[in-house]
N, C-alpha and C. Protein backbone atom coordinates (compact mmCIF):
# COMPACT_ATOMS: atom_id res chain seq x y z
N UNK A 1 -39.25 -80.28 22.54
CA UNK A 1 -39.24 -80.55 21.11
C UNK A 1 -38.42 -79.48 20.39
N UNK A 2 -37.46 -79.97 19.16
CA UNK A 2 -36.85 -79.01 18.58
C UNK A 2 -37.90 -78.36 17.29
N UNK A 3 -37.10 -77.10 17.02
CA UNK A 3 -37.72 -76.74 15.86
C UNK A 3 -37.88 -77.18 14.82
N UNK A 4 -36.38 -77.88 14.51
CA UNK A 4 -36.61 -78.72 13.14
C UNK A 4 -37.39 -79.92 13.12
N UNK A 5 -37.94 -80.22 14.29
CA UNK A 5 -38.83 -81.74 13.85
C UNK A 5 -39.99 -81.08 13.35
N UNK A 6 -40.32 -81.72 12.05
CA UNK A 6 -41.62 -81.83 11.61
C UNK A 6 -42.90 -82.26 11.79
N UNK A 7 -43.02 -81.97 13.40
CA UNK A 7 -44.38 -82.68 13.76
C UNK A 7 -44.79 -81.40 14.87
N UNK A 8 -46.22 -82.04 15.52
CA UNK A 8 -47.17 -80.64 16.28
C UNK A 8 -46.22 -81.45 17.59
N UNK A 9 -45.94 -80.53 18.33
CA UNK A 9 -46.34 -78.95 18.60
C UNK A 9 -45.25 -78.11 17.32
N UNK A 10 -44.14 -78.69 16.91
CA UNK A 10 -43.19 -77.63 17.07
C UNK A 10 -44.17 -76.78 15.33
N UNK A 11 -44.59 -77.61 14.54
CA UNK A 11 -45.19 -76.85 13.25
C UNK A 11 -46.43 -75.56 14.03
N UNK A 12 -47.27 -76.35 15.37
CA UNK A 12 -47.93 -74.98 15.53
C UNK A 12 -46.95 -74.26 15.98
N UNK A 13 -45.93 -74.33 16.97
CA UNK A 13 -45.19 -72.51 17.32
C UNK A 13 -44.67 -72.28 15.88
N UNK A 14 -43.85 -72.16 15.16
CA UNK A 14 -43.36 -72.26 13.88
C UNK A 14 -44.65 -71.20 13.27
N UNK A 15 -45.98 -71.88 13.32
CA UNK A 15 -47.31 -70.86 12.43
C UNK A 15 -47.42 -69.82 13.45
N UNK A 16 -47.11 -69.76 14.53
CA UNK A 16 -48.14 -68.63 15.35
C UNK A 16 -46.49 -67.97 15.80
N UNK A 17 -45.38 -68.18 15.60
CA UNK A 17 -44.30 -67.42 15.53
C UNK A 17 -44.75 -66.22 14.47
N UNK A 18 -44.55 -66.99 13.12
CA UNK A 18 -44.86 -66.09 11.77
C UNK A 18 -45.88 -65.43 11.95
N UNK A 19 -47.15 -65.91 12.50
CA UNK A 19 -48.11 -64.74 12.24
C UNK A 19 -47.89 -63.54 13.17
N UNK A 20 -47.23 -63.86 14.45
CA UNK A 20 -47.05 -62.95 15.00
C UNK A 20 -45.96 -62.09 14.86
N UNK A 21 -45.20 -62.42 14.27
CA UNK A 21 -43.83 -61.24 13.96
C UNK A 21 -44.43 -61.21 12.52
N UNK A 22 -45.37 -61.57 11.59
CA UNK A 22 -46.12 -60.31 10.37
C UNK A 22 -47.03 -59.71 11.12
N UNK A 23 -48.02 -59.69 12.00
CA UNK A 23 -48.73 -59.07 12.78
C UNK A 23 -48.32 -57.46 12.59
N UNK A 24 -47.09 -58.02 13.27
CA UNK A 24 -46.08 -56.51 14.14
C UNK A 24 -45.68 -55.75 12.65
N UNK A 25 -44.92 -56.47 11.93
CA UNK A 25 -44.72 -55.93 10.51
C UNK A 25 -45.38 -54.98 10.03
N UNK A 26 -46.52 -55.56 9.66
CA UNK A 26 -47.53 -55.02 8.91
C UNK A 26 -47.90 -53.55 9.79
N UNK A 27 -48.28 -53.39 11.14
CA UNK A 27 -48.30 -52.77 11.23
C UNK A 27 -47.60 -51.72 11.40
N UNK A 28 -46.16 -51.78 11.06
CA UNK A 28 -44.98 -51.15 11.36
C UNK A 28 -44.64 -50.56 9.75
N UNK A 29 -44.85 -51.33 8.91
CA UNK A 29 -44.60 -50.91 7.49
C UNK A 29 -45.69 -51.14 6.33
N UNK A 30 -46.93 -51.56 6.70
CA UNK A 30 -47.72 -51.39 5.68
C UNK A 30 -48.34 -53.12 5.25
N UNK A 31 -49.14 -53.47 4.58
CA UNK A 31 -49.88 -54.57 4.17
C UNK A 31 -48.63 -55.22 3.35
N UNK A 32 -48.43 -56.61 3.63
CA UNK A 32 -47.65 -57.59 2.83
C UNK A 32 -48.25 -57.36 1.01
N UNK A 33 -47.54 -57.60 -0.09
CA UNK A 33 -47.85 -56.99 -1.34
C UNK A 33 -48.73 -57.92 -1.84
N UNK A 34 -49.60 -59.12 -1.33
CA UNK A 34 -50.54 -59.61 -2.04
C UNK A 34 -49.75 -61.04 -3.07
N UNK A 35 -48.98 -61.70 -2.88
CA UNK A 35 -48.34 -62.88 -2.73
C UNK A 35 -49.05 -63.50 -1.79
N UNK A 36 -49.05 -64.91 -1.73
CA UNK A 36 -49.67 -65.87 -0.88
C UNK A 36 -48.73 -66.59 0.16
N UNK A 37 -48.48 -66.27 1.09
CA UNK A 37 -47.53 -66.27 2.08
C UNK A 37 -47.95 -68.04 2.27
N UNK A 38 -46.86 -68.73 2.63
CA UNK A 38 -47.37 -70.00 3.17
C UNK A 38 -46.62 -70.01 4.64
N UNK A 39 -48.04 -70.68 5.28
CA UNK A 39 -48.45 -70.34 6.44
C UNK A 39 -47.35 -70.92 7.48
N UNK A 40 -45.96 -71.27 7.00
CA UNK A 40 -45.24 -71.58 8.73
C UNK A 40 -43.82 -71.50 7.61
N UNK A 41 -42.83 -71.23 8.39
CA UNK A 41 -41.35 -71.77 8.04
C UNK A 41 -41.13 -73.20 8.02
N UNK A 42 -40.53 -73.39 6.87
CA UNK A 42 -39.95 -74.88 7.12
C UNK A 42 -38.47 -74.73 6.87
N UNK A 43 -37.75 -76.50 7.37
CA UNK A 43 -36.64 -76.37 7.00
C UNK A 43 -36.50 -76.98 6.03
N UNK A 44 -34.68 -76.72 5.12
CA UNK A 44 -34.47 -77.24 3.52
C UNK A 44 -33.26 -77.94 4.35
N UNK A 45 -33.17 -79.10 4.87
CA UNK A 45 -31.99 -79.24 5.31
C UNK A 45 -30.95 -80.35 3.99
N UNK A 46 -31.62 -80.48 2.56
CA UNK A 46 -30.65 -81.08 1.76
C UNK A 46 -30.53 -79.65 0.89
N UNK A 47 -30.94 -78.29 1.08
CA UNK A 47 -30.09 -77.02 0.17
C UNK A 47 -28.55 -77.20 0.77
N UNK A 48 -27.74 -77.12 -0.26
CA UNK A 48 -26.63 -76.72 -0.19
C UNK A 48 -26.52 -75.28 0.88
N UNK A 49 -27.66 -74.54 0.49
CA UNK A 49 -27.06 -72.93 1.57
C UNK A 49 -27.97 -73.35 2.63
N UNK A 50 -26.61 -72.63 3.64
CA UNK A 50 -26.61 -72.73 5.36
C UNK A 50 -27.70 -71.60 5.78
N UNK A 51 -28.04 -70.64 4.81
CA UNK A 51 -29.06 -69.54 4.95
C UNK A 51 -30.20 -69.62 5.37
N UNK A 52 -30.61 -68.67 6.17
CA UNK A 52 -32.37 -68.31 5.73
C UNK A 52 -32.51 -67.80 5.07
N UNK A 53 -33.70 -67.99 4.01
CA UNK A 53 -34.09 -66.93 2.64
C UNK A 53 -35.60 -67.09 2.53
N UNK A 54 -36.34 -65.81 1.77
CA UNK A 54 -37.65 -66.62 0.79
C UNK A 54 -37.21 -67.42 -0.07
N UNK A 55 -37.91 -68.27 -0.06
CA UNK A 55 -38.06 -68.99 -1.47
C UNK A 55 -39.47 -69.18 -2.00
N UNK A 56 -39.29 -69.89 -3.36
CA UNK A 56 -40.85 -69.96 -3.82
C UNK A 56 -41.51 -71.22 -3.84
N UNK A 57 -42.58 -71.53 -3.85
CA UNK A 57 -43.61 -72.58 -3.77
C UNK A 57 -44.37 -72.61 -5.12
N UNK A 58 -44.63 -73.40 -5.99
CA UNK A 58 -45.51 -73.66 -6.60
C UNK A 58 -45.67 -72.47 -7.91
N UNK A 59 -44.40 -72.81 -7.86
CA UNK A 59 -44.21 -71.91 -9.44
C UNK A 59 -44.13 -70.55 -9.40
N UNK A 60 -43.92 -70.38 -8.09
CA UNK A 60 -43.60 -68.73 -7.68
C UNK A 60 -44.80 -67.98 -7.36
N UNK A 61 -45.93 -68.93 -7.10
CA UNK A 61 -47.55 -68.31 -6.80
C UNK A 61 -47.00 -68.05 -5.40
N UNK A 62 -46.59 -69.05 -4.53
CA UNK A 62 -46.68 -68.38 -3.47
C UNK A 62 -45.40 -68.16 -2.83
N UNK A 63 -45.10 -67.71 -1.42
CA UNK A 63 -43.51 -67.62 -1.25
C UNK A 63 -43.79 -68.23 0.12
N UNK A 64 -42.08 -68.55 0.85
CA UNK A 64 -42.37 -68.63 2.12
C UNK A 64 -40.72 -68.60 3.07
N UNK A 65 -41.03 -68.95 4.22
CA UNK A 65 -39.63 -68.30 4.80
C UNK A 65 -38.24 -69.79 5.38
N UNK A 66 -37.76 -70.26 4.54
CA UNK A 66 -37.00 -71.44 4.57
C UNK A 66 -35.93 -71.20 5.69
N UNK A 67 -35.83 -72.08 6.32
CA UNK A 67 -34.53 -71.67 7.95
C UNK A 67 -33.44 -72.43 7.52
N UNK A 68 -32.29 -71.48 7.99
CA UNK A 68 -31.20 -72.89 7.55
C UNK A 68 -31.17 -73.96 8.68
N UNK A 69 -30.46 -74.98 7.65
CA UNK A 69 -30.50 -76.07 8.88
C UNK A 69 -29.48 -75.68 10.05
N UNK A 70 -28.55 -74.62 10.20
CA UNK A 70 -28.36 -74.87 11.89
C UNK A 70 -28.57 -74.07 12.60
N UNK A 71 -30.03 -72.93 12.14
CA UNK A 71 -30.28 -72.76 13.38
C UNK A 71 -31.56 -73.62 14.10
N UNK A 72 -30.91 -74.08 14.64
CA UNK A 72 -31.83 -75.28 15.68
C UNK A 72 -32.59 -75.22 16.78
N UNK A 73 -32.23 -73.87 17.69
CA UNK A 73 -32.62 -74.05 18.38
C UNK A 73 -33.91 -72.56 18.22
N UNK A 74 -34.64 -72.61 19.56
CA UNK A 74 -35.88 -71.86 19.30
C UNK A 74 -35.86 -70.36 19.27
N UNK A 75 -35.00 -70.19 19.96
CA UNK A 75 -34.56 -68.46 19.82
C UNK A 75 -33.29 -68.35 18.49
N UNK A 76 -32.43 -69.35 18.18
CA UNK A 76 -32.18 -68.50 16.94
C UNK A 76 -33.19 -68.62 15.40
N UNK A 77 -34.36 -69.77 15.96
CA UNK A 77 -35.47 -69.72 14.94
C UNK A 77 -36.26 -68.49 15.08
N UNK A 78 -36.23 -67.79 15.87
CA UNK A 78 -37.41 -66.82 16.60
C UNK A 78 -36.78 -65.52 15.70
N UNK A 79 -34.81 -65.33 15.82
CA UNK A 79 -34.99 -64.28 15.10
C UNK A 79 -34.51 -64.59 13.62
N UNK A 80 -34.00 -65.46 13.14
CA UNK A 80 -34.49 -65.52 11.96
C UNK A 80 -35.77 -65.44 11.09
N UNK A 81 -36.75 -65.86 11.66
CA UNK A 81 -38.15 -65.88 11.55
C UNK A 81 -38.32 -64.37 11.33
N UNK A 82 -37.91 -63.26 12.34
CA UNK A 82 -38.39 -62.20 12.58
C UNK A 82 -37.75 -61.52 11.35
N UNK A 83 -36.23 -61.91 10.54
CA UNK A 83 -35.81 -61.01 9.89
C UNK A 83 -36.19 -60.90 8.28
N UNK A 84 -36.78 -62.57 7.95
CA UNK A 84 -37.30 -62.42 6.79
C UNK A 84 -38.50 -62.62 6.33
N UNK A 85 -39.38 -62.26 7.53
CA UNK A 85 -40.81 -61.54 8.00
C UNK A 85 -40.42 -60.29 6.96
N UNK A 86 -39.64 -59.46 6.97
CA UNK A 86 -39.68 -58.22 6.79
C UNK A 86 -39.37 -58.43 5.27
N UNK A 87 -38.79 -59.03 4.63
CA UNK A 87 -38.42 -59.56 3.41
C UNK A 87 -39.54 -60.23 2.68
N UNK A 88 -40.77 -60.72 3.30
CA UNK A 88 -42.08 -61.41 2.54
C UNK A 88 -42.96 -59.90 2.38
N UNK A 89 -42.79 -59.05 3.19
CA UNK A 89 -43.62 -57.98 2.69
C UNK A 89 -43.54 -57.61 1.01
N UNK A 90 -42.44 -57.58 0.38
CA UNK A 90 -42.09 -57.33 -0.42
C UNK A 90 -41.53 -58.35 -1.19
N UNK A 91 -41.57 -59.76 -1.85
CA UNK A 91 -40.23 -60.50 -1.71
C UNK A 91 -39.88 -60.26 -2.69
N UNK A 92 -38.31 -60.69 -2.93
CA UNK A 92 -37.76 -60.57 -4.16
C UNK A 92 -36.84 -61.95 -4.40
N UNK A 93 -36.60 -62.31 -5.26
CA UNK A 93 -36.42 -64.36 -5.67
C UNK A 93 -35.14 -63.59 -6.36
N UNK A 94 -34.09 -64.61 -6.31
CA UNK A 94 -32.79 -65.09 -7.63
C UNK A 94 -33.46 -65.61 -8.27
N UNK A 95 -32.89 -65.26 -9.83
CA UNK A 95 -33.11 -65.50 -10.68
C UNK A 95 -32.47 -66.91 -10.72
N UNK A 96 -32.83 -68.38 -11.24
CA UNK A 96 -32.14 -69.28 -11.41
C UNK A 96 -30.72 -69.05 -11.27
N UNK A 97 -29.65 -69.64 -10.53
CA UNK A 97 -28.30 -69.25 -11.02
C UNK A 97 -28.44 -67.88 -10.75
N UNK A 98 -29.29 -66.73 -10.19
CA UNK A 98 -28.26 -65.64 -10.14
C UNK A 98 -28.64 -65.08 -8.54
N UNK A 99 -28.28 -63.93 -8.66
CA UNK A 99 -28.18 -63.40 -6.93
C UNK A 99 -29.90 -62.15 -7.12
N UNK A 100 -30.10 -62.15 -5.80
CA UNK A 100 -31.21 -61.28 -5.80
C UNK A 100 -30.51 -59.97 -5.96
N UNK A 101 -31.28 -58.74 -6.70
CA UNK A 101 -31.02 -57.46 -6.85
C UNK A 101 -32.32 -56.87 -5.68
N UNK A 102 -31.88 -56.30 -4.33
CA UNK A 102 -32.38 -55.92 -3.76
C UNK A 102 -31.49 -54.30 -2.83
N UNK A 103 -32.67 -53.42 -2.85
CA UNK A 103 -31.77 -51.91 -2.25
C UNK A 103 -31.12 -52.62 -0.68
N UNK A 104 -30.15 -52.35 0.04
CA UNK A 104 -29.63 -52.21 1.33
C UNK A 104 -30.73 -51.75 2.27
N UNK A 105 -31.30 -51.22 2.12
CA UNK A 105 -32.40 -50.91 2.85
C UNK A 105 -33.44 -52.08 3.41
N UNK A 106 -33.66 -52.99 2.56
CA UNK A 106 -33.98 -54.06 2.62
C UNK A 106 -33.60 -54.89 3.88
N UNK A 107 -32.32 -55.26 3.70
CA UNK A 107 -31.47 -55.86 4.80
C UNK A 107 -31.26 -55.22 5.66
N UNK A 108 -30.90 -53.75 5.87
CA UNK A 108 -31.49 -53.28 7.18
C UNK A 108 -31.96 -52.86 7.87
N UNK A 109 -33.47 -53.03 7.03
CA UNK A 109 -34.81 -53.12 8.00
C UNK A 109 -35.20 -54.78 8.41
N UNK A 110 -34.30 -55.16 7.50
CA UNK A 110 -34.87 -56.95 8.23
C UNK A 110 -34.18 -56.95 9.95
N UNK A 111 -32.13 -56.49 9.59
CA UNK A 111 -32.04 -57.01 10.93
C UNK A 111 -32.72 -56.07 12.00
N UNK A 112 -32.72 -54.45 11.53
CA UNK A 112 -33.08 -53.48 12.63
C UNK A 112 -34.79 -54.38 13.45
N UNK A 113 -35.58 -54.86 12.55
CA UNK A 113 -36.77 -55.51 12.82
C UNK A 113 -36.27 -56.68 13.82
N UNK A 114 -35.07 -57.71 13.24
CA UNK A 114 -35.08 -58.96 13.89
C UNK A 114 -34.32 -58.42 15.34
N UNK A 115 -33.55 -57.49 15.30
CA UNK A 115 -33.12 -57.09 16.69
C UNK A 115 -34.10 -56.39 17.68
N UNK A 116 -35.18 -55.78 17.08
CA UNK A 116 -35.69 -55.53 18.12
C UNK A 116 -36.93 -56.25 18.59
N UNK A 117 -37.24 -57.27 17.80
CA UNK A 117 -37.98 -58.11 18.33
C UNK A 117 -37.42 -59.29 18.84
N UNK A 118 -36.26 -59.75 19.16
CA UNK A 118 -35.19 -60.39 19.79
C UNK A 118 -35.46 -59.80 21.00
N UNK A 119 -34.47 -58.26 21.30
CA UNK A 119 -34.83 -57.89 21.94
C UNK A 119 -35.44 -58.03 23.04
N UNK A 120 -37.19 -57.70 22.54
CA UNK A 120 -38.52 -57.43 23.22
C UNK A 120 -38.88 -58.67 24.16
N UNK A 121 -38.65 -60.22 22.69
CA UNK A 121 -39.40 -60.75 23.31
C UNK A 121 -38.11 -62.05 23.84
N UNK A 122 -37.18 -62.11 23.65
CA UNK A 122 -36.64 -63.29 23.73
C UNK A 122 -35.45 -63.27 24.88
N UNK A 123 -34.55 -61.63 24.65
CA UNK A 123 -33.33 -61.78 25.40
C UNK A 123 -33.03 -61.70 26.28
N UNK A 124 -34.57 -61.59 27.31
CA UNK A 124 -34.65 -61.73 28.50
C UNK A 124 -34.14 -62.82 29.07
N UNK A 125 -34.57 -63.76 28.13
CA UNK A 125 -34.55 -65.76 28.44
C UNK A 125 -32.97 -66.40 27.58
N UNK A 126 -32.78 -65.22 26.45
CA UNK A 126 -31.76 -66.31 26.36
C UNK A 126 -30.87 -65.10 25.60
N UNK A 127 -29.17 -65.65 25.41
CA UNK A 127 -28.36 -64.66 24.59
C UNK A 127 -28.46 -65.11 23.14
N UNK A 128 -28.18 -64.15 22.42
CA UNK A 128 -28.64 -64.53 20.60
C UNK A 128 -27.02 -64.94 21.06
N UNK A 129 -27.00 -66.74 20.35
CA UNK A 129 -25.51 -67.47 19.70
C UNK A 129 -24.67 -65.85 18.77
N UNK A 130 -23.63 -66.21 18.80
CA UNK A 130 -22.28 -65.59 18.78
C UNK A 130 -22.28 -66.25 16.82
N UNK A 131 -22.56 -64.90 16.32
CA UNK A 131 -22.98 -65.09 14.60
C UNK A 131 -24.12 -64.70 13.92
N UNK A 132 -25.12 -65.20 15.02
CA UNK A 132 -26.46 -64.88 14.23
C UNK A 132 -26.35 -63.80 14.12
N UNK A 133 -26.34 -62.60 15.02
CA UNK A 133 -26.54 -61.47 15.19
C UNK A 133 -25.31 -60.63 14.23
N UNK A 134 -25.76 -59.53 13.43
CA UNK A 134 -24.13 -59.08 12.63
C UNK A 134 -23.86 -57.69 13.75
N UNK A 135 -24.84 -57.58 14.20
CA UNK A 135 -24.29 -56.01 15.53
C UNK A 135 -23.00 -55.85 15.97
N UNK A 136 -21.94 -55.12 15.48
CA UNK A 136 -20.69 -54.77 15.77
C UNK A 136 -19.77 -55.95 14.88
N UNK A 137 -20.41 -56.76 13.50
CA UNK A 137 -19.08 -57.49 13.22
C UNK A 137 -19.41 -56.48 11.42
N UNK A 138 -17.91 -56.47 11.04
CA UNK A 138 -17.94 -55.57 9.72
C UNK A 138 -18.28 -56.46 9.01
N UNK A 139 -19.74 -56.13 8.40
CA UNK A 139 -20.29 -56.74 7.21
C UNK A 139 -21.30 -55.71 6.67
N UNK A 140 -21.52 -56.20 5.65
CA UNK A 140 -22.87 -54.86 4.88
C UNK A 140 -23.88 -55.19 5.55
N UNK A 141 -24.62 -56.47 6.52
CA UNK A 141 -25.66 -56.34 7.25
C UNK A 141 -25.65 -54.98 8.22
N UNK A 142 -24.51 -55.42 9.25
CA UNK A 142 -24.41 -54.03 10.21
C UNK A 142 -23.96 -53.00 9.31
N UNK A 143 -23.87 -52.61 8.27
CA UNK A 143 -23.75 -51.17 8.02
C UNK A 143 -24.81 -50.77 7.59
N UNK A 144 -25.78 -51.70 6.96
CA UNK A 144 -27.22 -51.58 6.37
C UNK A 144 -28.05 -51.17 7.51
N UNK A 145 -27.88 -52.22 8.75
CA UNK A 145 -28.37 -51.96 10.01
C UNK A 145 -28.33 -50.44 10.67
N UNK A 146 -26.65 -49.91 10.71
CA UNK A 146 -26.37 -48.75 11.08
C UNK A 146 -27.37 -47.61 10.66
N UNK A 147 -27.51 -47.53 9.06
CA UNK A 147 -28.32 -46.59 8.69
C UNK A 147 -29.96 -46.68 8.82
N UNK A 148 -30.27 -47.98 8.74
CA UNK A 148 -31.87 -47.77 8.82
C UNK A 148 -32.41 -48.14 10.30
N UNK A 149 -31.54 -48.22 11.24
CA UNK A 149 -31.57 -48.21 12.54
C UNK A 149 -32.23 -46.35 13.28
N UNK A 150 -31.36 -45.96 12.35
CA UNK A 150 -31.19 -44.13 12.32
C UNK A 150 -32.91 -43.62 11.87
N UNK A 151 -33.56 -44.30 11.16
CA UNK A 151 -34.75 -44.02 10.27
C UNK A 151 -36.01 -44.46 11.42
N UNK A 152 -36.87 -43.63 12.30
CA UNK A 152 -37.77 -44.37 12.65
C UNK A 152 -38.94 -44.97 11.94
N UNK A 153 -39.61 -45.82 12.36
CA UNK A 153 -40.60 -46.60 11.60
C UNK A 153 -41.84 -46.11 10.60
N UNK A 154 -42.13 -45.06 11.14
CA UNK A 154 -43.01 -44.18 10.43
C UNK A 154 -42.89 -43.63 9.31
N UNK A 155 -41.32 -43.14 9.36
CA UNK A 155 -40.65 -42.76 8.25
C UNK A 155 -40.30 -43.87 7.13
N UNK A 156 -39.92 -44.67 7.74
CA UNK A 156 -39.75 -46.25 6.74
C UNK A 156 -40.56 -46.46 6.12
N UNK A 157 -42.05 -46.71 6.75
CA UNK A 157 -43.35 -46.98 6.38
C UNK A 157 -43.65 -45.92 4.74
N UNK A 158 -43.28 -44.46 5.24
CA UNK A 158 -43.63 -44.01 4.20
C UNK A 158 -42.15 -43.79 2.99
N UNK A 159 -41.14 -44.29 3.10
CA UNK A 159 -40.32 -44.54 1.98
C UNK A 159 -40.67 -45.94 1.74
N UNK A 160 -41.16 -46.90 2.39
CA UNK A 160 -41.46 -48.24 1.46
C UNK A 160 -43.05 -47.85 0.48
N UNK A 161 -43.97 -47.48 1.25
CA UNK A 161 -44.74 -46.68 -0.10
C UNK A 161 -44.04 -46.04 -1.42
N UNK A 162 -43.14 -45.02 -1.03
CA UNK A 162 -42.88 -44.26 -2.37
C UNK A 162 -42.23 -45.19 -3.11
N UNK A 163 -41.62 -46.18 -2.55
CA UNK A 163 -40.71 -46.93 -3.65
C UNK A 163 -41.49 -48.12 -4.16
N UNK A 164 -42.64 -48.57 -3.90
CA UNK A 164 -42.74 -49.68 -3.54
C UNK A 164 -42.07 -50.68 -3.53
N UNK A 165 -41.69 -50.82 -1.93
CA UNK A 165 -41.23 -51.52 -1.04
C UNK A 165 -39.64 -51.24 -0.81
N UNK A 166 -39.11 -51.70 0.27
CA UNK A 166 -38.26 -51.65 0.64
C UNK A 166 -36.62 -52.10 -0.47
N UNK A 167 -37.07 -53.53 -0.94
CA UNK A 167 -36.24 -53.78 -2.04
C UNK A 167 -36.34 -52.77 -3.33
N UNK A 168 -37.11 -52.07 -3.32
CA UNK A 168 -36.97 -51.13 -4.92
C UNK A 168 -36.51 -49.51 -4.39
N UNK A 169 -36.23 -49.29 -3.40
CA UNK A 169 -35.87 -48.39 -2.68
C UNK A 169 -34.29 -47.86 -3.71
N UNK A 170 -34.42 -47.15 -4.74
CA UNK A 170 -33.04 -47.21 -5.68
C UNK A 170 -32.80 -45.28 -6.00
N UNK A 171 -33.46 -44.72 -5.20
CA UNK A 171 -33.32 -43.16 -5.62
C UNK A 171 -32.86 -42.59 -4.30
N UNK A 172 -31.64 -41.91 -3.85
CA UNK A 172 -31.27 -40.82 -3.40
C UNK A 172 -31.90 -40.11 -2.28
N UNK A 173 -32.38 -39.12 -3.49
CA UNK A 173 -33.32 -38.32 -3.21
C UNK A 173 -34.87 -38.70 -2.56
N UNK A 174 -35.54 -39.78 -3.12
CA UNK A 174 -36.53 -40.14 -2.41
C UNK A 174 -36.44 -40.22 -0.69
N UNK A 175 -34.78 -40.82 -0.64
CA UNK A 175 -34.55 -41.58 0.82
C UNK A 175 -35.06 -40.36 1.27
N UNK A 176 -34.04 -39.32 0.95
CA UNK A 176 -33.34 -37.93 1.72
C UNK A 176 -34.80 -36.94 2.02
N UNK A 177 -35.98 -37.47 0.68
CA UNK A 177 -37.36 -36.65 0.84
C UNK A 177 -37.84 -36.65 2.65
N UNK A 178 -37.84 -38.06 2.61
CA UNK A 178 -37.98 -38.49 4.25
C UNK A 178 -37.31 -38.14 5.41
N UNK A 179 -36.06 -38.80 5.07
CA UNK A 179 -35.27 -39.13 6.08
C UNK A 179 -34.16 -38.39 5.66
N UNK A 180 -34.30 -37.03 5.61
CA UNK A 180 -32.87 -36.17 5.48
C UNK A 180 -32.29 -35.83 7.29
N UNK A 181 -33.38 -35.52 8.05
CA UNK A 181 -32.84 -35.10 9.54
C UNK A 181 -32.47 -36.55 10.06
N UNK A 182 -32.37 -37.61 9.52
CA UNK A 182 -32.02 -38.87 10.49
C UNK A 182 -30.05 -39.15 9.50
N UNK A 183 -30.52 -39.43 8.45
CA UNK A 183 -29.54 -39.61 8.02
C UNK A 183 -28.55 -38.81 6.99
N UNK A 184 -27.45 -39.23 6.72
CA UNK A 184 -26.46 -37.96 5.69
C UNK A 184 -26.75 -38.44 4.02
N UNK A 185 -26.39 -37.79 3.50
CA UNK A 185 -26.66 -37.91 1.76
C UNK A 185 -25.48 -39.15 1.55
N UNK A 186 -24.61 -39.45 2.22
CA UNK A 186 -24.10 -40.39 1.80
C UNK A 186 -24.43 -41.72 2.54
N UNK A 187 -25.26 -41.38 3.17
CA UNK A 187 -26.13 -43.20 4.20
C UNK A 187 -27.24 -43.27 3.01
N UNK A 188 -27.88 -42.24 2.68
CA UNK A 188 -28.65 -42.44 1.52
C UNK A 188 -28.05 -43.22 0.34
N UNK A 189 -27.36 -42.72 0.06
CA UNK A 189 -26.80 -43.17 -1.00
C UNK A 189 -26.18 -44.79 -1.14
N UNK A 190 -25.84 -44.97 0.04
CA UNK A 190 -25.59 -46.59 0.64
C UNK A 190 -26.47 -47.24 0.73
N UNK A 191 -27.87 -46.89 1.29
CA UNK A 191 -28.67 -47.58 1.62
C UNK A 191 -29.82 -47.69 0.43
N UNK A 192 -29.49 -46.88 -0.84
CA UNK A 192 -29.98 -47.81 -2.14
C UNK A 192 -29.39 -48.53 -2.89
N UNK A 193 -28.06 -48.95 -2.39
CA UNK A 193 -27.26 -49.69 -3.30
C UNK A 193 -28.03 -50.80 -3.42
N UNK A 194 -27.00 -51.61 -4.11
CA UNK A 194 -27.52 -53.01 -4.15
C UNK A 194 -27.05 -53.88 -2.97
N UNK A 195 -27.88 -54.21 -2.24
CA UNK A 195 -27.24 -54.97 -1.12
C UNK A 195 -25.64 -56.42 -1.67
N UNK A 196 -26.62 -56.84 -2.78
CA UNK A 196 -25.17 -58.12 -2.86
C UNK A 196 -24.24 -56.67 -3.47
């Protein structure tokens, strides 16, 4: 059965995917912020974007993790799943018509998260498709990646406290409070930009 069909089995792996890569989350960076997570990924296959993103449910009460329609198959659902796991801890929505304002940090703790739970649990069995992954192609994912790759988890954990969360991550100095022996004043300084 593929991922995108909308029927059991594939909706239960789909729920017990998500709970288990927030499982790992949570304990890696702290309690999701108290939003009402809905309970499995689905797909939007009439959105215009080819993306995975949060989006919102029900007037923005609750959020949840939308797949684009081509990734189809179960391992590139597995790490998409895993990367905006890390993005519901905190979420942050476009404004109608506009782009999300979120720190770089954000994005790369999603992929540093979705690569290593790729990784762990999947790349034994299969190779991540040629795209999903941004590791070695020049884009602000892998440079986002580069620097918070550098940051171990503990340390993350406690700069997503001071800022609350990873997307509001917008001071310097906070990074550098932490994570001055991992990274330089100018990865800091990158990694509160604005990701778009």
């Amino acid at each position: 059965m593929q991922p995108t069909q909308e029927s059991s089995p594939s909706i239960d792996i789909m729920y017990l995917v998500q709970d288990a890569l927030k499982s790992i989350a949570r304990f890696r960076y702290g309690e999701f912020d108290g939003k009402k997570i809905f309970k499995r990924p689905i797909y939007c296959s009439e959105d215009p974007c080819s993306n995975s993103r949060i989006i919102a449910f029900h007037g923005e009460l609750d959020v949840g993790i939308k797949i684009g329609p081509e990734f189809n198959t179960w391992e590139r659902v597995f790490y998409q799943i895993a990367h905006e796991v890390i993005h519901l801890l905190n979420p942050v929505l476009a404004p109608t018509g506009g782009i999300i304002s979120a720190s770089s940090l954000d994005e790369g703790v999603a992929v540093k998260f979705a690569e290593e739970m790729y990784s762990k649990y999947i790349a034994e069995y299969k190779e991540l498709p040629f795209g999903d992954s941004p590791i070695g192609m020049n884009t602000k994912y892998w440079s986002a990646y580069k620097v918070a790759a550098k940051i171990p988890d503990q340390v993350l954990r406690a700069i997503r406290v001071d800022a609350g969360g990873f997307p509001f991550a917008s001071d310097s100095k906070t990074i550098l409070t932490h994570a001055a022996e991992f990274i330089s004043v100018d990865e800091a300084e990158f990694i509160v930009s604005n990701f778009q």
